[in-house]
Protein backbone atom coordinates (compact mmCIF):
# COMPACT_ATOMS: atom_id res chain seq x y z
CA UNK A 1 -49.36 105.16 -110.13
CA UNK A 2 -48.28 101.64 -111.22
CA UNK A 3 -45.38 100.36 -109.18
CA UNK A 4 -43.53 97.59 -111.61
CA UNK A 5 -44.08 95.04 -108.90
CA UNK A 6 -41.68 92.08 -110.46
CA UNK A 7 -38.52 94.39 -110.94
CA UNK A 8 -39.18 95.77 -107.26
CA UNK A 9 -38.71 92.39 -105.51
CA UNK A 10 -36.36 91.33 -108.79
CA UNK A 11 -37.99 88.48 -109.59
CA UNK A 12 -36.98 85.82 -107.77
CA UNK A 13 -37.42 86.81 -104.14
CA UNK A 14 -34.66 85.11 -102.91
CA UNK A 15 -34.25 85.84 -98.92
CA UNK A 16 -31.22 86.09 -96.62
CA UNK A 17 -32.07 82.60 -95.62
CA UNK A 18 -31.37 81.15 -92.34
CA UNK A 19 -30.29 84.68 -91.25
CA UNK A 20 -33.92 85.71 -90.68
CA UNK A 21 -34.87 82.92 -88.75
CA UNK A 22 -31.72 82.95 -86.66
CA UNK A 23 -32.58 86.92 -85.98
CA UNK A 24 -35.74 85.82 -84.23
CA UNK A 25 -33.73 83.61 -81.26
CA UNK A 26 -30.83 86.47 -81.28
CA UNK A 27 -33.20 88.82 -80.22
CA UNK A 28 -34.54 86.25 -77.44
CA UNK A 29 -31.23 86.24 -76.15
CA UNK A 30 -30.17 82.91 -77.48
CA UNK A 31 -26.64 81.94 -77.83
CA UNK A 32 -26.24 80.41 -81.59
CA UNK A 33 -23.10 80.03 -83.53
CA UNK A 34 -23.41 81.42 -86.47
CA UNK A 35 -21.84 79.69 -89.36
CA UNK A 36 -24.29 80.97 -91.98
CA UNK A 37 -23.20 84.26 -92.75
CA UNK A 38 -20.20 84.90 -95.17
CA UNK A 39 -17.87 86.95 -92.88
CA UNK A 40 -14.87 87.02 -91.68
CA UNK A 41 -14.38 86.93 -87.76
CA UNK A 42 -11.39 88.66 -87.74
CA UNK A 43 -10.72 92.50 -87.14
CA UNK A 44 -9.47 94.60 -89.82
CA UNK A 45 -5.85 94.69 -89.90
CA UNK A 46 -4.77 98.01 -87.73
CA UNK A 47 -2.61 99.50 -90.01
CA UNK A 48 -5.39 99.56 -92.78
CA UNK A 49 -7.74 101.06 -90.10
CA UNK A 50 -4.51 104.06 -89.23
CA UNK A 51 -4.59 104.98 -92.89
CA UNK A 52 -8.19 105.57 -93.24
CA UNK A 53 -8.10 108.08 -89.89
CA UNK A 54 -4.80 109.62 -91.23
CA UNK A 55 -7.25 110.60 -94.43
CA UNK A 56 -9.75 112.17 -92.76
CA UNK A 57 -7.46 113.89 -90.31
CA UNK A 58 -5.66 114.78 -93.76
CA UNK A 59 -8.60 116.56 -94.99
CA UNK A 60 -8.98 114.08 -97.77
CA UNK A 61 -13.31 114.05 -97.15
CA UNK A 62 -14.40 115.96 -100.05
CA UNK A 63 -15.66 114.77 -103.85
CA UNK A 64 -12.92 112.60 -105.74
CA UNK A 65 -12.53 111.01 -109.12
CA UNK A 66 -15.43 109.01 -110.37
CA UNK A 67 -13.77 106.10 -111.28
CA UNK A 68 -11.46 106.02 -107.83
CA UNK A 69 -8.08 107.89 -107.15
CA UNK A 70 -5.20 107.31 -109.33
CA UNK A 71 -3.12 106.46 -107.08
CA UNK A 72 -5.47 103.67 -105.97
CA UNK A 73 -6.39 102.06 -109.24
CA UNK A 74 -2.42 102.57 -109.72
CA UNK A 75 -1.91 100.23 -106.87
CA UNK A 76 -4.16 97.97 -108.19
CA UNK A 77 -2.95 97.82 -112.00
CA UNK A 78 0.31 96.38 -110.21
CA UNK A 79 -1.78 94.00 -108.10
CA UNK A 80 -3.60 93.15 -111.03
CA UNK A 81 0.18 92.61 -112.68
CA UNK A 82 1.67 90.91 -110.43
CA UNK A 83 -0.82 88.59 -108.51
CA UNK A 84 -3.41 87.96 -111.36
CA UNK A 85 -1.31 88.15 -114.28
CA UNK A 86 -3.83 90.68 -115.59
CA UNK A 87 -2.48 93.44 -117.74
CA UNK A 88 -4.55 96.56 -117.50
CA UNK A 89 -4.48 100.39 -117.67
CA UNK A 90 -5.43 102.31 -114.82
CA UNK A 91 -8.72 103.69 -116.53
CA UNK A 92 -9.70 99.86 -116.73
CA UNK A 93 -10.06 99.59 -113.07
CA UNK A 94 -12.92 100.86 -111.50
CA UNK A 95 -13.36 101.44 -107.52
CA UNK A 96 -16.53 100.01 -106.27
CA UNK A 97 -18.85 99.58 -103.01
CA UNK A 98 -18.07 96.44 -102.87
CA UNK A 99 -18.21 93.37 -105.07
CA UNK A 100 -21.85 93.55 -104.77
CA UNK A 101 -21.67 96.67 -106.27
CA UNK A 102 -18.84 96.16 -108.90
CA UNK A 103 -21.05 92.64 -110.23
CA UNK A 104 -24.32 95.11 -110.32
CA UNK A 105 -22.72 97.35 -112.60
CA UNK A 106 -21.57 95.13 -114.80
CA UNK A 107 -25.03 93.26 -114.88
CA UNK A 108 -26.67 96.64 -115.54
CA UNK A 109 -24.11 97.52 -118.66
CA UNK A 110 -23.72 94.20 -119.90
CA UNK A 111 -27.28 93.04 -119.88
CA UNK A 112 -30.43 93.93 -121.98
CA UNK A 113 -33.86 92.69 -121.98
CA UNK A 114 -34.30 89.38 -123.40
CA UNK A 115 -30.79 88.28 -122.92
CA UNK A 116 -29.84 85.04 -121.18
CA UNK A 117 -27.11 84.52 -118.04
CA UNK A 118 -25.84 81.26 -117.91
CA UNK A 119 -25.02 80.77 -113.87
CA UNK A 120 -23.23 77.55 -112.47
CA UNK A 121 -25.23 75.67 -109.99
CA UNK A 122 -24.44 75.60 -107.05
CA UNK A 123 -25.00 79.18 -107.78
CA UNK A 124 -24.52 82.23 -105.74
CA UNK A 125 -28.52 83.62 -105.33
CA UNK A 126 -27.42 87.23 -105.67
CA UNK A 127 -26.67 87.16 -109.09
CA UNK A 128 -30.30 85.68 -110.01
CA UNK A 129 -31.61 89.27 -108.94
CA UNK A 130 -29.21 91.43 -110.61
CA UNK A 131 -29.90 89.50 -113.83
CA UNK A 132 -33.42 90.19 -113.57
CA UNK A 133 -33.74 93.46 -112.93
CA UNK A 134 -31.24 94.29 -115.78
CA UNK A 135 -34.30 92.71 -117.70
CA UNK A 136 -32.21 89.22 -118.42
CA UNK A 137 -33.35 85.65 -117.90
CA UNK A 138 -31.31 83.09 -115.52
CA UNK A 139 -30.28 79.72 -117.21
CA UNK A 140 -28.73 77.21 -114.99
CA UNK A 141 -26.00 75.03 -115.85
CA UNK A 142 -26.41 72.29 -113.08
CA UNK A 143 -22.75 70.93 -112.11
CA UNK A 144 -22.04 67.33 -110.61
CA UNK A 145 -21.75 66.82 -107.10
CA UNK A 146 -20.27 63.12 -107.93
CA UNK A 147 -17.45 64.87 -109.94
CA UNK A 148 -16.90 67.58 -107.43
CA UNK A 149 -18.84 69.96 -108.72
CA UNK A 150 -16.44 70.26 -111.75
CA UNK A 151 -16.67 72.79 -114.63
CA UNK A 152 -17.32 70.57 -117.88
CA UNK A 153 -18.19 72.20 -121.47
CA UNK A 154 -20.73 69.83 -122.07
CA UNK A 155 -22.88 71.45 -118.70
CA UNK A 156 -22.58 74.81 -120.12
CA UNK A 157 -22.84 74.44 -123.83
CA UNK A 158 -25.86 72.59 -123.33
CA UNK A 159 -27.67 75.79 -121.84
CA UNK A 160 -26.76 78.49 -124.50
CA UNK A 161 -28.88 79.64 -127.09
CA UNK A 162 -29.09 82.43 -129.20
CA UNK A 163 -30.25 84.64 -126.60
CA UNK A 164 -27.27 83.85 -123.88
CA UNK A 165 -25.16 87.09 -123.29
CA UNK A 166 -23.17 86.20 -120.38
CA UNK A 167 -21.62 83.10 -118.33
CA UNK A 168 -21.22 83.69 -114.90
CA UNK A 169 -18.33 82.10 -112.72
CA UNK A 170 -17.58 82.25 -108.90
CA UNK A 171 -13.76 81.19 -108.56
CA UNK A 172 -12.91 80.09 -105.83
CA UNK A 173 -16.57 79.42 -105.63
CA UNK A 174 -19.23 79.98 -103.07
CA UNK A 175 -20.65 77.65 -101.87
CA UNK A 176 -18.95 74.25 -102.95
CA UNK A 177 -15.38 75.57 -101.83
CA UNK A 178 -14.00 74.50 -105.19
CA UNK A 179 -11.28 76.55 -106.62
CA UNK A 180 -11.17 76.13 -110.72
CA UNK A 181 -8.27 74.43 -112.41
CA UNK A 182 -7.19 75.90 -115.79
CA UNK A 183 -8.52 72.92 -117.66
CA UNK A 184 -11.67 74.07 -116.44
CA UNK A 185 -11.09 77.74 -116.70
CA UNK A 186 -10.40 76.34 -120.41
CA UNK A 187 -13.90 75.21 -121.07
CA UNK A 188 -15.65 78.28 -120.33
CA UNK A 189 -13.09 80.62 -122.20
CA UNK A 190 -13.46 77.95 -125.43
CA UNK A 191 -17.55 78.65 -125.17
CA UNK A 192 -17.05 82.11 -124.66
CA UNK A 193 -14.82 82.89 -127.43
CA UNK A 194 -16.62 80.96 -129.67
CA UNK A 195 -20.43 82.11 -129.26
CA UNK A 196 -18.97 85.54 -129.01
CA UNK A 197 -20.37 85.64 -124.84
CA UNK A 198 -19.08 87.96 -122.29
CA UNK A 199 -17.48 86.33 -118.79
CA UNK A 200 -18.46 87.97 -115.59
CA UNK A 201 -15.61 86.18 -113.03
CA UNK A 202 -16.26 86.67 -109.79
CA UNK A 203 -13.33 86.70 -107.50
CA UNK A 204 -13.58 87.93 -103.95
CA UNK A 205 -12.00 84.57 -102.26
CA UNK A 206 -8.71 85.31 -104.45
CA UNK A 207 -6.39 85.02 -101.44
CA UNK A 208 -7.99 82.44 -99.56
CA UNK A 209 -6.97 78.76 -101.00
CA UNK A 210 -5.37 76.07 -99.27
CA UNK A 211 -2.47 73.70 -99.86
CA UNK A 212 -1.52 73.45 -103.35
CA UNK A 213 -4.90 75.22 -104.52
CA UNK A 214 -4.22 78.09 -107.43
CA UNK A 215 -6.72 80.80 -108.37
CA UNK A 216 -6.31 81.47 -111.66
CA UNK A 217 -8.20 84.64 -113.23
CA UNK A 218 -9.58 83.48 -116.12
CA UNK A 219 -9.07 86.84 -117.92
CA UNK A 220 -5.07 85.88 -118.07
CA UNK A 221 -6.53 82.79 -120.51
CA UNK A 222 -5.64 83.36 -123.92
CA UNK A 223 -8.65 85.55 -125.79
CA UNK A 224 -10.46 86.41 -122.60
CA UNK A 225 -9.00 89.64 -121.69
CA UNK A 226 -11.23 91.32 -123.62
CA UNK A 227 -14.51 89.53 -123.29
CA UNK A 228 -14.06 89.43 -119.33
CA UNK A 229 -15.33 91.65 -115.98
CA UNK A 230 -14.10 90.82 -113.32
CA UNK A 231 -14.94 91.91 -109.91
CA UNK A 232 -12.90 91.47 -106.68
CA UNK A 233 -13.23 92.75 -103.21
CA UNK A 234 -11.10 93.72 -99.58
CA UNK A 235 -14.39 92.24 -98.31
CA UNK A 236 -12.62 88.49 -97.21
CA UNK A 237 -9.18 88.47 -96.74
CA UNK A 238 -8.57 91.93 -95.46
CA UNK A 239 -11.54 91.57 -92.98
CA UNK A 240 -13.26 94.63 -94.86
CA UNK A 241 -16.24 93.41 -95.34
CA UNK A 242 -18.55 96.57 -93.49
CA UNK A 243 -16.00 99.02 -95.23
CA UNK A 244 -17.87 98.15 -98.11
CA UNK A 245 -14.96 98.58 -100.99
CA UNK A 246 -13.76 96.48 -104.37
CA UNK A 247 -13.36 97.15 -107.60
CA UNK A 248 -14.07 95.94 -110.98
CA UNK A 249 -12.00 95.32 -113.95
CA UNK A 250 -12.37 95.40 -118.02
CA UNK A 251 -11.23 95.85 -121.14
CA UNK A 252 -11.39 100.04 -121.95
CA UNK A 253 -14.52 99.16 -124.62
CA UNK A 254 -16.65 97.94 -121.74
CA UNK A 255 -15.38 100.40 -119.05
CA UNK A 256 -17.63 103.44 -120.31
CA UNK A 257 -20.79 101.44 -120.09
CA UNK A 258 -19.84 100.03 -116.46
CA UNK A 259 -19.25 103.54 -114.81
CA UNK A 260 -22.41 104.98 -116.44
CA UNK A 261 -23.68 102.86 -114.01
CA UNK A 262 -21.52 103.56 -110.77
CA UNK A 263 -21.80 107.38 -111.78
CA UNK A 264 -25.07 106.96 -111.34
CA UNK A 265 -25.93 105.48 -108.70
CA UNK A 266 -22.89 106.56 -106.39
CA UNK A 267 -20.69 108.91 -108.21
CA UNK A 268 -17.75 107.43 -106.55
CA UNK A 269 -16.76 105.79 -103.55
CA UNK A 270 -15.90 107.87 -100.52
CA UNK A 271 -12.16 108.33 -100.71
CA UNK A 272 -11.04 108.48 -97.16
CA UNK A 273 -12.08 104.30 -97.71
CA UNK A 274 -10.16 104.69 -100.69
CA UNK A 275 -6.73 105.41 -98.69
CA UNK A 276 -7.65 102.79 -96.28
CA UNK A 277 -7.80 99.92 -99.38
CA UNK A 278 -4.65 101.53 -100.62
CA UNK A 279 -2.74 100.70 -97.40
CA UNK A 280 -4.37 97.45 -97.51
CA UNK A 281 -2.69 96.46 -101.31
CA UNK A 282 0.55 98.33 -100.60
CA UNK A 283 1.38 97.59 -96.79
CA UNK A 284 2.73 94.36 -95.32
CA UNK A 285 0.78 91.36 -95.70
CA UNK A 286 1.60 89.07 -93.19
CA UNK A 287 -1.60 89.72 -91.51
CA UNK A 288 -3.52 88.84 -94.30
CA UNK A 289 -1.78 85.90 -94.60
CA UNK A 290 -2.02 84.73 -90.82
CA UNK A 291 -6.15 85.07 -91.18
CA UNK A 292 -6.21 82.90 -94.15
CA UNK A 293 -3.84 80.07 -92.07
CA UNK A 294 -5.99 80.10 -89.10
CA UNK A 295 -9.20 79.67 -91.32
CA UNK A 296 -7.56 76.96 -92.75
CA UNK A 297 -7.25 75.72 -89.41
CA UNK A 298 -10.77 76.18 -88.78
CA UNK A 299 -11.80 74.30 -91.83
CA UNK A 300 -9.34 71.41 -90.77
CA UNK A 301 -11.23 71.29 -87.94
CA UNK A 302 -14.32 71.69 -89.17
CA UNK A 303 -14.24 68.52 -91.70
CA UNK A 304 -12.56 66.18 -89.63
CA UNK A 305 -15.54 66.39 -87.35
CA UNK A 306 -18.12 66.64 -90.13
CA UNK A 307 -16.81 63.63 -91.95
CA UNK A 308 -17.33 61.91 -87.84
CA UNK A 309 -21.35 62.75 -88.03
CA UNK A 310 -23.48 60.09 -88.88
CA UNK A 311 -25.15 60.80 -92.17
CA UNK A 312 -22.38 63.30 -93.05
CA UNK A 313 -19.84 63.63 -95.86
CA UNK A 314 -17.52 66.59 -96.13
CA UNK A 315 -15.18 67.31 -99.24
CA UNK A 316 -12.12 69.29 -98.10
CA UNK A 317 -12.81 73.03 -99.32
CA UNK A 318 -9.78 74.18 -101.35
CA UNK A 319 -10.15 77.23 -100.84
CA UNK A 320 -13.11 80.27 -99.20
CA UNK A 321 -14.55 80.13 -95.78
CA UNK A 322 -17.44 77.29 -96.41
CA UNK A 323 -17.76 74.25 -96.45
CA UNK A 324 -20.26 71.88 -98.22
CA UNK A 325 -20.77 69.49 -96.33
CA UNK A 326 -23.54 66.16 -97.85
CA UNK A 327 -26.26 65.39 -95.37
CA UNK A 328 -28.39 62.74 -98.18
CA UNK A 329 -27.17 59.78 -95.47
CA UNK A 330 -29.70 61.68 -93.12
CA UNK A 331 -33.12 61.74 -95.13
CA UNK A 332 -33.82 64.99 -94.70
CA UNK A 333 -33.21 67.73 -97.14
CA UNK A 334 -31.49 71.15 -96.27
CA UNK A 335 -34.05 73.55 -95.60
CA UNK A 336 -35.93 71.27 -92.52
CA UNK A 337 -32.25 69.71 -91.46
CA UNK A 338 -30.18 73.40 -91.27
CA UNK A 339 -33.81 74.87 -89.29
CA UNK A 340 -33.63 71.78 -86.79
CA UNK A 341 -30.69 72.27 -86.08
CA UNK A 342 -31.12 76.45 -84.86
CA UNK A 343 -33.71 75.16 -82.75
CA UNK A 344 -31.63 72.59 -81.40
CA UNK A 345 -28.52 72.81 -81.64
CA UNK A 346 -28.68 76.80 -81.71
CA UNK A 347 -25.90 76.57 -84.71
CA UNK A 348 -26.86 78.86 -87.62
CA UNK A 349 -26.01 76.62 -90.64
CA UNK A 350 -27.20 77.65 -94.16
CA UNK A 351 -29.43 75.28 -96.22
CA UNK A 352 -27.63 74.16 -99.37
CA UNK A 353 -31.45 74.64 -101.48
CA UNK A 354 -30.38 78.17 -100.99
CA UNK A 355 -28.18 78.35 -103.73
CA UNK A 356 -30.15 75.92 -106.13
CA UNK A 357 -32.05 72.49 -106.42
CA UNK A 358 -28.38 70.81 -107.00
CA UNK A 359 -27.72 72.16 -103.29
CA UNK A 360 -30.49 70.68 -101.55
CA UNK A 361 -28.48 67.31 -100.20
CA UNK A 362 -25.92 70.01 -98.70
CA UNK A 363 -25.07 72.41 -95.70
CA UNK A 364 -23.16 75.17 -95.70
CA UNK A 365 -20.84 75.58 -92.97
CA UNK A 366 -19.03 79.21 -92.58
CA UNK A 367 -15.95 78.29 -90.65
CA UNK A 368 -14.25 81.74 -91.29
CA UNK A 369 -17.58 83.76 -89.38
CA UNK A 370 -16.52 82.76 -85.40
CA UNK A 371 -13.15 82.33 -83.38
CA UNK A 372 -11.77 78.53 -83.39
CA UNK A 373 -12.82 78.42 -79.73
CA UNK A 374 -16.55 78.56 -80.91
CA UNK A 375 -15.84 76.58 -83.93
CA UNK A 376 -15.08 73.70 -81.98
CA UNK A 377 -17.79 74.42 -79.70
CA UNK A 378 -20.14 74.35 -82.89
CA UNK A 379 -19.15 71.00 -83.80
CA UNK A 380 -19.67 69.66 -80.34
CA UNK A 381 -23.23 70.86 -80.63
CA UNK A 382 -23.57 69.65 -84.27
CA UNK A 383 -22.06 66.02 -83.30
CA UNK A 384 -24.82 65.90 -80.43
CA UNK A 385 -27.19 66.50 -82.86
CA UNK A 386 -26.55 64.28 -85.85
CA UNK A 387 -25.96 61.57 -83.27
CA UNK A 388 -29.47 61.85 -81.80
CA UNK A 389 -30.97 62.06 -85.37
């Protein structure tokens, strides 16, 4: 037999980046910091963790709905209402494993053969492999590091053709740290509406912006609701992210093709996880909210002693766990800067390049992935470094 090769690997063989190589010294027994990895440090919140053993001490272990209990996607209709400024029906929502999950569905409905995804670079690298093995093509809109990596129509109406299906946003985005403004939103809704393209929004770092930051959805934009999948996630600001649940949300004509998909490949998300995520939308938030203030004290802490480094400039993230920090004033690019520094420095960093050419004068810095206590001790080690360089 035949094995189709290109859609096994999906194309583009991206790797986990400088995960892998960081593996290799873990398993020697080195101490790194690792500030590559997109996770949160903290534990999730108890009273999320109560309700999940209350289910299964309940009983509640056997087969549920496909798309996710009612009384779940209930919940998060009035989320939805009252956070996003969505307006949905409870057989609009969808319960997911994850927001990995939730974006590969809609990739898989949305997506034929022969159709064109527009992504933003910086771009988030997973999305380059669910395009392709929905049968798609990847077309990058490159964004402007001198204008903050802004949305501007001109980047993204340059890049569609006949053949573009989708444009793909990450807001607050991964990796720059930017979080959209509604002028911006603006741009993409005005292309979308008027080459008849879908939006897939991805928006898993909702909750976590800073100071006077606003996520906006850009469903709630005039027009979009119904042209408009978006995909969010307990993975970040809950501290959920090995509980592995989110959910996805669109307009009843695209909901049918979407859970063809989940029912599928999963049938439905295990629902003792279900009342878990329920406790986490409905109970008291306060924890939530003290996570995202001490990452935000982790990022303060984190560019102030970037922005000290020779050959370092660091924008102030508005909102996510990263920052993006420029290392051009060094010479060296990200790949060979973010590796000498595991070997020497034993800090995991991530190479900008990772997520796109555009990248490649850039670290990323997970401040939100270690207690402050090692956060500062990471930038000890990293000031060392760059002042040796």
């Amino acid at each position: 037999m035949k094995w189709p090769a290109q859609r096994l690997v999906g194309g583009s063989k991206k790797s986990f980046g400088m995960y892998e190589e960081a593996a290799k010294l873990d398993a020697q027994g080195v101490d790194l910091i690792h500030l590559e990895f997109g996770r949160p440090h903290s534990d999730t919140p108890l009273h999320i963790k109560e309700a999940a053993k209350a289910a299964l001490d309940a009983g509640i272990v056997h087969y549920g709905e496909f798309a996710g209990t009612t009384r779940f996607r209930q919940a998060l209709v009035e989320k939805l209402r009252d956070f996003n400024k969505l307006d949905y029906g409870v057989d609009e929502v969808l319960v997911t494993n994850g927001l990995t999950h939730a974006s590969f569905a809609a990739f898989m409905a949305a997506v034929d053969p022969g159709d064109e995804v527009i992504l933003l670079e910086p771009y988030y690298p997973q999305h380059i492999g669910k395009t392709e093995l929905a049968g798609g093509t990847v077309v990058m809109a490159p964004l402007d590091a001198a204008n903050n990596f802004a949305i501007t129509k001109e980047a993204i109406a340059a890049k569609i053709t006949p053949k573009t299906r989708m444009i793909v946003i990450v807001n607050p985005a991964n990796p720059t740290g930017r979080v959209y403004s509604r002028e911006e939103l603006q741009h993409v809704a005005d292309l979308a509406i008027a080459h008849d393209l879908l939006v897939l929004s991805d928006e898993v770092y909702e909750y976590i912006t800073y100071g006077k930051a606003e996520h906006i959805s850009i469903a709630a934009l005039p027009g979009m609701r119904e042209r408009t999948i978006t995909c969010f996630a307990f993975t970040k600001a809950y501290s959920m992210d090995g509980w592995r649940i989110g959910y996805v949300v669109a307009d009843a004509r695209l909901m049918p093709a979407i859970m063809r998909i989940t029912m599928t490949d999963v049938t439905h998300v295990n629902v003792f996880i279900q009342e878990g995520a329920l406790a986490a939308v409905t109970g008291p938030q306060d924890t939530m909210h003290a996570m995202v203030e001490a990452d935000r004290r982790k990022r303060d802490i984190v560019v102030q002693a970037l922005n000290q480094m020779p050959g370092v400039t660091c924008a102030e993230p508005e909102a996510t766990i990263y920052a993006f920090p420029n290392i051009s004033g060094t010479g060296m690019k990200s790949a060979a800067l973010a590796t000498a520094i595991l070997h020497e420095a034993h800090v995991v960093t991530e190479a900008g390049g990772f997520y796109g050419p555009l990248g490649d004068d850039h670290l990323r810095v997970c401040f939100g992935s270690e207690s402050e206590e090692r956060i500062v001790e990471a930038m000890e080690r990293l000031s060392a470094f760059f002042n040796k360089l």
